[in-house]
N, C-alpha and C. Protein backbone atom coordinates (compact mmCIF):
# COMPACT_ATOMS: atom_id res chain seq x y z
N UNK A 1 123.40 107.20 88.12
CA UNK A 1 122.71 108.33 87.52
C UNK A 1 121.19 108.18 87.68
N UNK A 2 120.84 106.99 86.92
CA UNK A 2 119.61 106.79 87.54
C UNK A 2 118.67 106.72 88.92
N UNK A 3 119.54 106.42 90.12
CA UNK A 3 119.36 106.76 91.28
C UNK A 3 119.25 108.20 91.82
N UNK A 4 119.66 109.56 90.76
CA UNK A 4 120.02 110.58 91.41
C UNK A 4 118.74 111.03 90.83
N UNK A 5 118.65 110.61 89.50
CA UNK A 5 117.09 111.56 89.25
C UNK A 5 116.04 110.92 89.37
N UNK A 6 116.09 109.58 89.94
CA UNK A 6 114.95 109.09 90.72
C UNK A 6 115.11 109.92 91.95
N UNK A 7 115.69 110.47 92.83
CA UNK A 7 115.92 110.93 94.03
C UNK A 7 114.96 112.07 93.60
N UNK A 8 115.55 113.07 92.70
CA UNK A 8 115.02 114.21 92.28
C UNK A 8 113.81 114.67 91.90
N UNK A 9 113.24 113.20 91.19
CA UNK A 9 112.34 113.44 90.96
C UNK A 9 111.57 113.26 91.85
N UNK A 10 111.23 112.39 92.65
CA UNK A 10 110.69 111.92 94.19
C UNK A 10 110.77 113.49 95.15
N UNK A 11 111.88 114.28 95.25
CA UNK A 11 111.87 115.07 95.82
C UNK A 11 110.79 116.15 95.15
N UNK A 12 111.13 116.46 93.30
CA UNK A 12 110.09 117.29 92.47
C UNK A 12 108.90 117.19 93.18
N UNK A 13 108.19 116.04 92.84
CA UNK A 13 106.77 115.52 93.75
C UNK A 13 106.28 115.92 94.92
N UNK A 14 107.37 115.90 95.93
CA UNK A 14 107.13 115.85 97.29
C UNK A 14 106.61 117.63 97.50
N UNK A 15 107.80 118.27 96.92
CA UNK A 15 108.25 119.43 96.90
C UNK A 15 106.75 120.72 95.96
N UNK A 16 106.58 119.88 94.89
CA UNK A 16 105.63 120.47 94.37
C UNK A 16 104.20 119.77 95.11
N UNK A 17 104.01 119.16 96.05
CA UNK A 17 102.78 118.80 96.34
C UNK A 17 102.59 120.06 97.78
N UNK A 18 103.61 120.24 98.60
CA UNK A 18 103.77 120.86 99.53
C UNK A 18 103.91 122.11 99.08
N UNK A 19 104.01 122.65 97.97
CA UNK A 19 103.34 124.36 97.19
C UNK A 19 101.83 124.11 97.04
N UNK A 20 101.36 123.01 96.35
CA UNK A 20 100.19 122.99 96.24
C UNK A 20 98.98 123.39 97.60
N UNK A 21 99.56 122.77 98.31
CA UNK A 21 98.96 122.86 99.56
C UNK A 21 99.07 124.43 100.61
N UNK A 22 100.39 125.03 99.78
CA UNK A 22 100.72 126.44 100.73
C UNK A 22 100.13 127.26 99.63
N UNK A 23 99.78 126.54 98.60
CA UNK A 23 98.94 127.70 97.15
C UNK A 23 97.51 127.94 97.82
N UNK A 24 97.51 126.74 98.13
CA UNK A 24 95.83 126.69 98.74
C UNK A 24 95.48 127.46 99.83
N UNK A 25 96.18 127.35 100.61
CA UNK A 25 96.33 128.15 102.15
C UNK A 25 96.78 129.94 101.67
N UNK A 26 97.55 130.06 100.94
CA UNK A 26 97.48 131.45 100.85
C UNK A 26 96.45 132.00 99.92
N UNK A 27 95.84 131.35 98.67
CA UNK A 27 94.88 131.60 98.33
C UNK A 27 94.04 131.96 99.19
N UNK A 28 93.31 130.98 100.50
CA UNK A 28 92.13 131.62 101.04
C UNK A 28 92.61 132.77 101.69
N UNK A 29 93.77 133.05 102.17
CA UNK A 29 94.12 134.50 103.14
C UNK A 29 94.49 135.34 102.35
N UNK A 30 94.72 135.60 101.12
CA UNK A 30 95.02 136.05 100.02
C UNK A 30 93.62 136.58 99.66
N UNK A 31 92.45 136.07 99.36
CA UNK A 31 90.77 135.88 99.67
C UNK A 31 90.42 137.28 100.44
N UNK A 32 90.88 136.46 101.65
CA UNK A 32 90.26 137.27 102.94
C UNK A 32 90.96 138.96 103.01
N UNK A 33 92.34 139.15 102.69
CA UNK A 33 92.99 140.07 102.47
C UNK A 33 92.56 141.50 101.55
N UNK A 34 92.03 140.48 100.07
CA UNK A 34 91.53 141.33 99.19
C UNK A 34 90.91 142.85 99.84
N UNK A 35 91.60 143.82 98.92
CA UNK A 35 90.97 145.52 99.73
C UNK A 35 91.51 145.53 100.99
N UNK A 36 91.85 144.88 101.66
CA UNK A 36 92.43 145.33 102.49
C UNK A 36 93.37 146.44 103.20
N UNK A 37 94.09 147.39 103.68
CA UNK A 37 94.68 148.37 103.57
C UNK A 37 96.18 147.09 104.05
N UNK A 38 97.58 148.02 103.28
CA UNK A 38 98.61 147.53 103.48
C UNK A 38 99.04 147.50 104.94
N UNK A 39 99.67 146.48 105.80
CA UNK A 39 99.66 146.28 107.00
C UNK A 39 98.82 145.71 107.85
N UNK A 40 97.84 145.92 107.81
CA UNK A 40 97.01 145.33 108.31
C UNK A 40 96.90 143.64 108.46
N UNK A 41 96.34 142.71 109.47
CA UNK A 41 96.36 141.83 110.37
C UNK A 41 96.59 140.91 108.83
N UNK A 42 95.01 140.80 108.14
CA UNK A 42 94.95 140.10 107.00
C UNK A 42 95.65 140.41 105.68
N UNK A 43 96.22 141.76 105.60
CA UNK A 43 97.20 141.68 104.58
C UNK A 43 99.00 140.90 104.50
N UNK A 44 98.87 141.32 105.84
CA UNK A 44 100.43 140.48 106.63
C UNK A 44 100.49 139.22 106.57
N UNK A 45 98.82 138.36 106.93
CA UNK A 45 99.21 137.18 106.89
C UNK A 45 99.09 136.43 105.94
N UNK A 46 98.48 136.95 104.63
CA UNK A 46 98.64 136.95 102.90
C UNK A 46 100.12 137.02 102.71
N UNK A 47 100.75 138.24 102.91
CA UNK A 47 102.37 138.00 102.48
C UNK A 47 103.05 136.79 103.28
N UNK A 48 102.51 136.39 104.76
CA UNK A 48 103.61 135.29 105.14
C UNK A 48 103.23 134.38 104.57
N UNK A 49 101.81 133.95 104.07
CA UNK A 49 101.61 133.22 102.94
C UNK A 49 102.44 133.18 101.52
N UNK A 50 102.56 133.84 101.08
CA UNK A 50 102.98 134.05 99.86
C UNK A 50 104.99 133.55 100.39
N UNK A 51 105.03 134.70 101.14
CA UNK A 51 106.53 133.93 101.08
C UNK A 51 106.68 132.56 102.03
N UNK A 52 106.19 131.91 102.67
CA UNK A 52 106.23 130.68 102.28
C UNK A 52 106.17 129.23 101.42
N UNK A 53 105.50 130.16 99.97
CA UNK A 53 105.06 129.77 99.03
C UNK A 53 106.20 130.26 98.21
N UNK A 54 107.52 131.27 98.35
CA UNK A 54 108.48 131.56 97.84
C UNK A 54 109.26 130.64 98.28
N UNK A 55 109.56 130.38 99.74
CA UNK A 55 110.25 129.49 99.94
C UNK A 55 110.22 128.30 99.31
N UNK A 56 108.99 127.52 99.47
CA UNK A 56 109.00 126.38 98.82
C UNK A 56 109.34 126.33 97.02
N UNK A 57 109.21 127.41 96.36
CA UNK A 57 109.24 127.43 94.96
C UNK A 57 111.28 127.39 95.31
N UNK A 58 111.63 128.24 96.25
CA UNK A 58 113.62 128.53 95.99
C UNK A 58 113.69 126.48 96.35
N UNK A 59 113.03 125.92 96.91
CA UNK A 59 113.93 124.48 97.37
C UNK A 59 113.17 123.56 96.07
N UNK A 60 112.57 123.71 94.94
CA UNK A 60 111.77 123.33 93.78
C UNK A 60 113.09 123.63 92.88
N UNK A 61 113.28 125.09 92.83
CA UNK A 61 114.75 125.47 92.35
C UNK A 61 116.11 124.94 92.58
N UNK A 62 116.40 124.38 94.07
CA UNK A 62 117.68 123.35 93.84
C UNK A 62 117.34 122.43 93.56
N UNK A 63 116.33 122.08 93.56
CA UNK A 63 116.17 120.48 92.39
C UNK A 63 116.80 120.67 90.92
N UNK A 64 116.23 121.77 90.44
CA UNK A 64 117.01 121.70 88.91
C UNK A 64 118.18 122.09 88.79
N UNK A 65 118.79 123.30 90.16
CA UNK A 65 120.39 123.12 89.76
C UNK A 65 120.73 121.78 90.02
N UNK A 66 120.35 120.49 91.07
CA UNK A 66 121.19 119.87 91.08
C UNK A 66 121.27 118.88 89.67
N UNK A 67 120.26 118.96 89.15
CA UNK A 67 119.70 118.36 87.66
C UNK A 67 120.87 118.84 86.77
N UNK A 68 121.01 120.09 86.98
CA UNK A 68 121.46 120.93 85.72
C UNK A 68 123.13 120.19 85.98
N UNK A 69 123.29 120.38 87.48
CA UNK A 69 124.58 119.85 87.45
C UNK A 69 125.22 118.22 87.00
N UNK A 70 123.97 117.52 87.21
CA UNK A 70 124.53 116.10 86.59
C UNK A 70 124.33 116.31 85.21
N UNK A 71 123.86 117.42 84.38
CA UNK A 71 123.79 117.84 83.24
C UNK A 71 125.09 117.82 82.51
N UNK A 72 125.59 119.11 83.80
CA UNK A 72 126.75 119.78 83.22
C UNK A 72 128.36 118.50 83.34
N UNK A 73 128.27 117.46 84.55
CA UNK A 73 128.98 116.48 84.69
C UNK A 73 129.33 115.59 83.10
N UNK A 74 127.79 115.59 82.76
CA UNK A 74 127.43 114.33 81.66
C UNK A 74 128.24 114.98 80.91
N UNK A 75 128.20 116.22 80.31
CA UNK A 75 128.95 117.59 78.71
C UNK A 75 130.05 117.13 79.09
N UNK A 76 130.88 117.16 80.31
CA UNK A 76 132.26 117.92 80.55
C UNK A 76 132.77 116.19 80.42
N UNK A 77 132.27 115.33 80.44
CA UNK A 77 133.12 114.04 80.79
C UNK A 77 132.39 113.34 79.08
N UNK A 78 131.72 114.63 78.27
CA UNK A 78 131.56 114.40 76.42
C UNK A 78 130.54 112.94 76.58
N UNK A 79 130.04 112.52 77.43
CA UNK A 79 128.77 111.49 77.32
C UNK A 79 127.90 112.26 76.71
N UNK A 80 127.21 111.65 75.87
CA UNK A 80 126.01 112.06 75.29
C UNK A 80 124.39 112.16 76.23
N UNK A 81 123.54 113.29 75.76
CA UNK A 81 122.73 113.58 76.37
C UNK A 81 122.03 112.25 76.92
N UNK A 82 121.10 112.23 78.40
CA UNK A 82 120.38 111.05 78.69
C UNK A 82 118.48 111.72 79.26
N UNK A 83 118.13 111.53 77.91
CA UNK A 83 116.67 111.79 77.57
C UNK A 83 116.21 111.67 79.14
N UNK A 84 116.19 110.49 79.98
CA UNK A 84 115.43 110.78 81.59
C UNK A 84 116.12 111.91 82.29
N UNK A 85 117.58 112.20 82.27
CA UNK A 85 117.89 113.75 82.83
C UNK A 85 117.28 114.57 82.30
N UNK A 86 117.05 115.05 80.86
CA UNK A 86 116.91 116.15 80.58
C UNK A 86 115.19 115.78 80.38
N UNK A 87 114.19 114.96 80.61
CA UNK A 87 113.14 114.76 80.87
C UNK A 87 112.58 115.87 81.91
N UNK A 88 113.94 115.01 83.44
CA UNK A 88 113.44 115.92 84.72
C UNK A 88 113.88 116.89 84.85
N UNK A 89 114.72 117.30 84.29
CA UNK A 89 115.30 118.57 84.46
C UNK A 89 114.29 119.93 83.42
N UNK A 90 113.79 119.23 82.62
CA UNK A 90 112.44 120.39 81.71
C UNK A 90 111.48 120.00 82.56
N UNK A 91 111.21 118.97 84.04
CA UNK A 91 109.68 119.10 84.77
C UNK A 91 110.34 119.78 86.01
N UNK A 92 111.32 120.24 86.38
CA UNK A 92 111.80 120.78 87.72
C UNK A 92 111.88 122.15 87.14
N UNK A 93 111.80 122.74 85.94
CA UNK A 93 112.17 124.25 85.22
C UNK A 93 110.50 124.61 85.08
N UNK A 94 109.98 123.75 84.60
CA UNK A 94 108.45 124.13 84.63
C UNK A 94 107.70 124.35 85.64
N UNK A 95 108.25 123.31 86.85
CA UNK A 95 107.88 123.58 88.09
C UNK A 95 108.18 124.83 88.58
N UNK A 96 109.08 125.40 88.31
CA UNK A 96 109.54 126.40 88.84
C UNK A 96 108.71 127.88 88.45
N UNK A 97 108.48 127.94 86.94
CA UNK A 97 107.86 128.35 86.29
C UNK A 97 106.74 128.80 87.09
N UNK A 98 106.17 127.87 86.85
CA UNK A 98 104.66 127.57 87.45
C UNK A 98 104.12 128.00 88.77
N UNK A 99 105.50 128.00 89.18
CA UNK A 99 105.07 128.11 91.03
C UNK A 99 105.54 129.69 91.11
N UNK A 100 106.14 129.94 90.16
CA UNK A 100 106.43 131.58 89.98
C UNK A 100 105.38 132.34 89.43
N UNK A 101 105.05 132.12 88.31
CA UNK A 101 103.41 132.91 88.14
C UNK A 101 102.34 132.58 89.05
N UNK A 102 102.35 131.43 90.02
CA UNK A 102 101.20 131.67 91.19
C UNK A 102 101.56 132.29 91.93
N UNK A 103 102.79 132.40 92.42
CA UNK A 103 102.49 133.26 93.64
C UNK A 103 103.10 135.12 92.99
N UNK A 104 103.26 135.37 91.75
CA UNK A 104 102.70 136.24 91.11
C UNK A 104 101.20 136.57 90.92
N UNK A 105 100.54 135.74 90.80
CA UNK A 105 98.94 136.31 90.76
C UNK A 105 98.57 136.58 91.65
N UNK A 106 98.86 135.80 92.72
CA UNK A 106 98.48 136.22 94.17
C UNK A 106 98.85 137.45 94.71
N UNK A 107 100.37 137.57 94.13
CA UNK A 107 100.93 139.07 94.76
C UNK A 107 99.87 139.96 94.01
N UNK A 108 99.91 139.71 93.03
CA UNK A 108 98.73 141.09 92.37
C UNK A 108 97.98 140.79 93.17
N UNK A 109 97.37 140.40 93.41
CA UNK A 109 95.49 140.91 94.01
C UNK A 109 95.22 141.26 95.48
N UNK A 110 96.93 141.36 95.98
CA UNK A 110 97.17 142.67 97.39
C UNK A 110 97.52 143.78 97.01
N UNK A 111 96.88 144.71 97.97
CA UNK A 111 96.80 146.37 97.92
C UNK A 111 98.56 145.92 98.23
N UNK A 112 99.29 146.97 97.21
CA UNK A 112 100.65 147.36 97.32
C UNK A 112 100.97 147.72 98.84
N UNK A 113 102.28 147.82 99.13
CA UNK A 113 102.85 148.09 100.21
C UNK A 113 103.33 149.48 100.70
């Protein structure tokens, strides 16, 4: 057990450092985009920003199903809760969170489609 959410969490890290870095990158084209008219060169390459920055938030997201599932293993076989699962499993939900209202703010501040 302990091996799986050391895995997970190692992956959390990896996973949330590599949003950080596509937050950053669509931020500045996101920047450059601002007013822009929809379609256009710099508004397009704001959205492939952004959904690359979706992508990485959906593989942030199988981190906590797979969390949720050694969750749901631990209930069904009546072991009692284990404080480091449900540790990482509330920092892989926050992550998720988190990486969902950024690339929500970002979507706001492009001219609609």
């Amino acid at each position: 057990m302990d091996a799986k959410i050391a895995e997970a969490t190692r992956l959390l890290a990896e996973r949330s450092a590599a949003f950080e870095a596509a937050s950053s990158r669509a931020e500045r084209l996101v920047t450059v985009a601002k007013g822009a008219a929809a379609g256009s060169e710099a508004w397009l390459n704001a959205h492939v920003a952004l959904a690359e920055m979706d992508e990485l938030r959906s593989s942030t997201a199988d981190i906590a199903v797979t969390l949720d599932d050694l969750a749901r293993e631990r209930a069904l076989s009546l072991a009692s809760d284990y404080p480091p699962l449900t540790q990482a499993a509330d920092q892989a939900r926050a992550a998720i969170k988190a990486q969902a209202e950024r690339i929500s703010s970002l979507q706001g501040r492009l001219s609609p489609a």
